[in-house]
C-alpha atoms as a PDB file:
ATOM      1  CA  UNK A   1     -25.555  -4.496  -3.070  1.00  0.00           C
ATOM      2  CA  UNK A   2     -24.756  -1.521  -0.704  1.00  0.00           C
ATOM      3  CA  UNK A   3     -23.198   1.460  -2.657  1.00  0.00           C
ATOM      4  CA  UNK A   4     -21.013   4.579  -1.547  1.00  0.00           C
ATOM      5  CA  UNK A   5     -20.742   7.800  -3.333  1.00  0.00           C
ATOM      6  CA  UNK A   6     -17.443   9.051  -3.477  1.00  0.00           C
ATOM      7  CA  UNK A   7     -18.159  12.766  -3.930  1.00  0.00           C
ATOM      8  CA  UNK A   8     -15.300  14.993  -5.448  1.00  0.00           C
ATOM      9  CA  UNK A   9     -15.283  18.655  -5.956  1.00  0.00           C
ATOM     10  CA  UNK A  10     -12.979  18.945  -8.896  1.00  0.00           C
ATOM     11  CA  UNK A  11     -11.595  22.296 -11.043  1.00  0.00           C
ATOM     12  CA  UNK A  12     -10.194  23.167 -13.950  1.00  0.00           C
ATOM     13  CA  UNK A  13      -6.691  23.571 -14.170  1.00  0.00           C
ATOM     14  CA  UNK A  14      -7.352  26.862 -16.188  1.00  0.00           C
ATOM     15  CA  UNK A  15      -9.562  28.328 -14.719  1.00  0.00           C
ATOM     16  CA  UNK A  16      -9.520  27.101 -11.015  1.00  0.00           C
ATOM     17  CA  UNK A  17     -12.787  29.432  -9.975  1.00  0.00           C
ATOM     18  CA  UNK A  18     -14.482  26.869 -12.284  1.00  0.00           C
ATOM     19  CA  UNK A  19     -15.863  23.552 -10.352  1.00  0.00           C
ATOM     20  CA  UNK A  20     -18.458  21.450 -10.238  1.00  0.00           C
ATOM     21  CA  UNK A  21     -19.367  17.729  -8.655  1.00  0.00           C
ATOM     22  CA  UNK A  22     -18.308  14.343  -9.255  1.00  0.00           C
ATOM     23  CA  UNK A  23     -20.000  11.060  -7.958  1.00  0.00           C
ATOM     24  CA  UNK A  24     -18.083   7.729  -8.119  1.00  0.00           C
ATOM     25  CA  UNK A  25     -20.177   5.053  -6.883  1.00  0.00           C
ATOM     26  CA  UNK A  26     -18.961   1.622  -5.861  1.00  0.00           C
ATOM     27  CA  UNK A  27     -19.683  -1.509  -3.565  1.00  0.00           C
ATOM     28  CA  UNK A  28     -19.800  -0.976   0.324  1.00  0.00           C
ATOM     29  CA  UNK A  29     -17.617  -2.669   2.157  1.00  0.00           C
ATOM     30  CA  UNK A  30     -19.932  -2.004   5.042  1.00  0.00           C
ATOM     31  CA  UNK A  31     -18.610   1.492   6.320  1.00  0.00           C
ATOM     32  CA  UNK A  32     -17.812   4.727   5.289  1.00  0.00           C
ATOM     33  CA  UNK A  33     -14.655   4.577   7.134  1.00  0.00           C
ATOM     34  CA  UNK A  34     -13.723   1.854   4.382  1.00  0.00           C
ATOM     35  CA  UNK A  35     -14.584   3.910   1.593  1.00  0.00           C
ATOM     36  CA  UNK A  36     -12.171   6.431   3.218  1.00  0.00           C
ATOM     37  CA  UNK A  37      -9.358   3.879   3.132  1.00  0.00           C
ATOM     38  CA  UNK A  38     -10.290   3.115  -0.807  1.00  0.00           C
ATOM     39  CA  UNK A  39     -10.904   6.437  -2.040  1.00  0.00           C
ATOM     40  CA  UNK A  40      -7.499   7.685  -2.861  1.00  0.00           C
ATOM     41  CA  UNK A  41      -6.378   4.727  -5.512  1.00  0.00           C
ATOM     42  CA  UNK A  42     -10.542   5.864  -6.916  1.00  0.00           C
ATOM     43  CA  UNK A  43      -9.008   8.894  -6.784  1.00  0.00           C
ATOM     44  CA  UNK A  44      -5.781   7.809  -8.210  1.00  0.00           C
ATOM     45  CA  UNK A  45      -7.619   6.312 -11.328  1.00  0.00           C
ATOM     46  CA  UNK A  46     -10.379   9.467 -11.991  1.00  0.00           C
ATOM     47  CA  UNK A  47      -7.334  11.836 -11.898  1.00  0.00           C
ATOM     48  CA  UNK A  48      -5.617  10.325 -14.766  1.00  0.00           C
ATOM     49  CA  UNK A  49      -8.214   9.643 -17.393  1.00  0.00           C
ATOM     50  CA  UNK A  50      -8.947  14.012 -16.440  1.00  0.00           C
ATOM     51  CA  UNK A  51      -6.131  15.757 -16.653  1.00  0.00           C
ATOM     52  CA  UNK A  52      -7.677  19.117 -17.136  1.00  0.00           C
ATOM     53  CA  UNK A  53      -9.111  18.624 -13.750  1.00  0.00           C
ATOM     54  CA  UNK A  54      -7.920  18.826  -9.987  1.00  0.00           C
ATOM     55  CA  UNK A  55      -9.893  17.318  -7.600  1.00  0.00           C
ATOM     56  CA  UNK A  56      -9.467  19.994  -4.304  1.00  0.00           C
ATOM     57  CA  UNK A  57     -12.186  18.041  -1.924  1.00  0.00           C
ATOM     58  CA  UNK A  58     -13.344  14.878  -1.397  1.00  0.00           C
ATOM     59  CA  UNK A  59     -16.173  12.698   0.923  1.00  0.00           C
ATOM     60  CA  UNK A  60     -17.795   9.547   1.027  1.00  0.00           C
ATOM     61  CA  UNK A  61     -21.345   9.399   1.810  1.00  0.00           C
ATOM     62  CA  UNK A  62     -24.278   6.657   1.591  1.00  0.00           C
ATOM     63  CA  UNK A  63     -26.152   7.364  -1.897  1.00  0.00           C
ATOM     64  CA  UNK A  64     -29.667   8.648  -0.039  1.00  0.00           C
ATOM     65  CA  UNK A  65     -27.973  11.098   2.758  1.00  0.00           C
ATOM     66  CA  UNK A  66     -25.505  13.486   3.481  1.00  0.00           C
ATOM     67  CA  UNK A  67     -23.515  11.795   5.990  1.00  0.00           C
ATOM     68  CA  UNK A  68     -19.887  12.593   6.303  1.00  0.00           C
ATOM     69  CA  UNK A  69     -16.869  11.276   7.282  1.00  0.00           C
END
């Protein structure tokens, strides 16, 4: 099984200075342009069960680099 990291730079809602990294992994579809077109309902999802977060960037990259799309 291939996997993508979606990668989101979240903050808190209360303090907006404070962020930090997410990593939501899930099956490749075979591209990262895919994961593009599938990230916002992971998005979508990861929003709601955080409230206290925003999510203010976002990327998909393969697990062992730093590509970006």
């Amino acid at each position: 099984m291939n996997l993508v990291d979606l990668v989101l730079t979240v903050c808190m809602l209360a303090n907006p200075t404070d962020c930090r990294t997410e990593h939501l992994y899930f099956e490749s579809r075979g591209s990262l342009v895919q994961c593009m077109m599938l990230a916002p309902s992971e998005i979508a999802k990861w929003s709601e069960s955080h409230p206290r977060l925003k999510i203010v960037r976002w990327k998909c990259v393969f697990p062992d680099g730093d590509q970006e799309t």
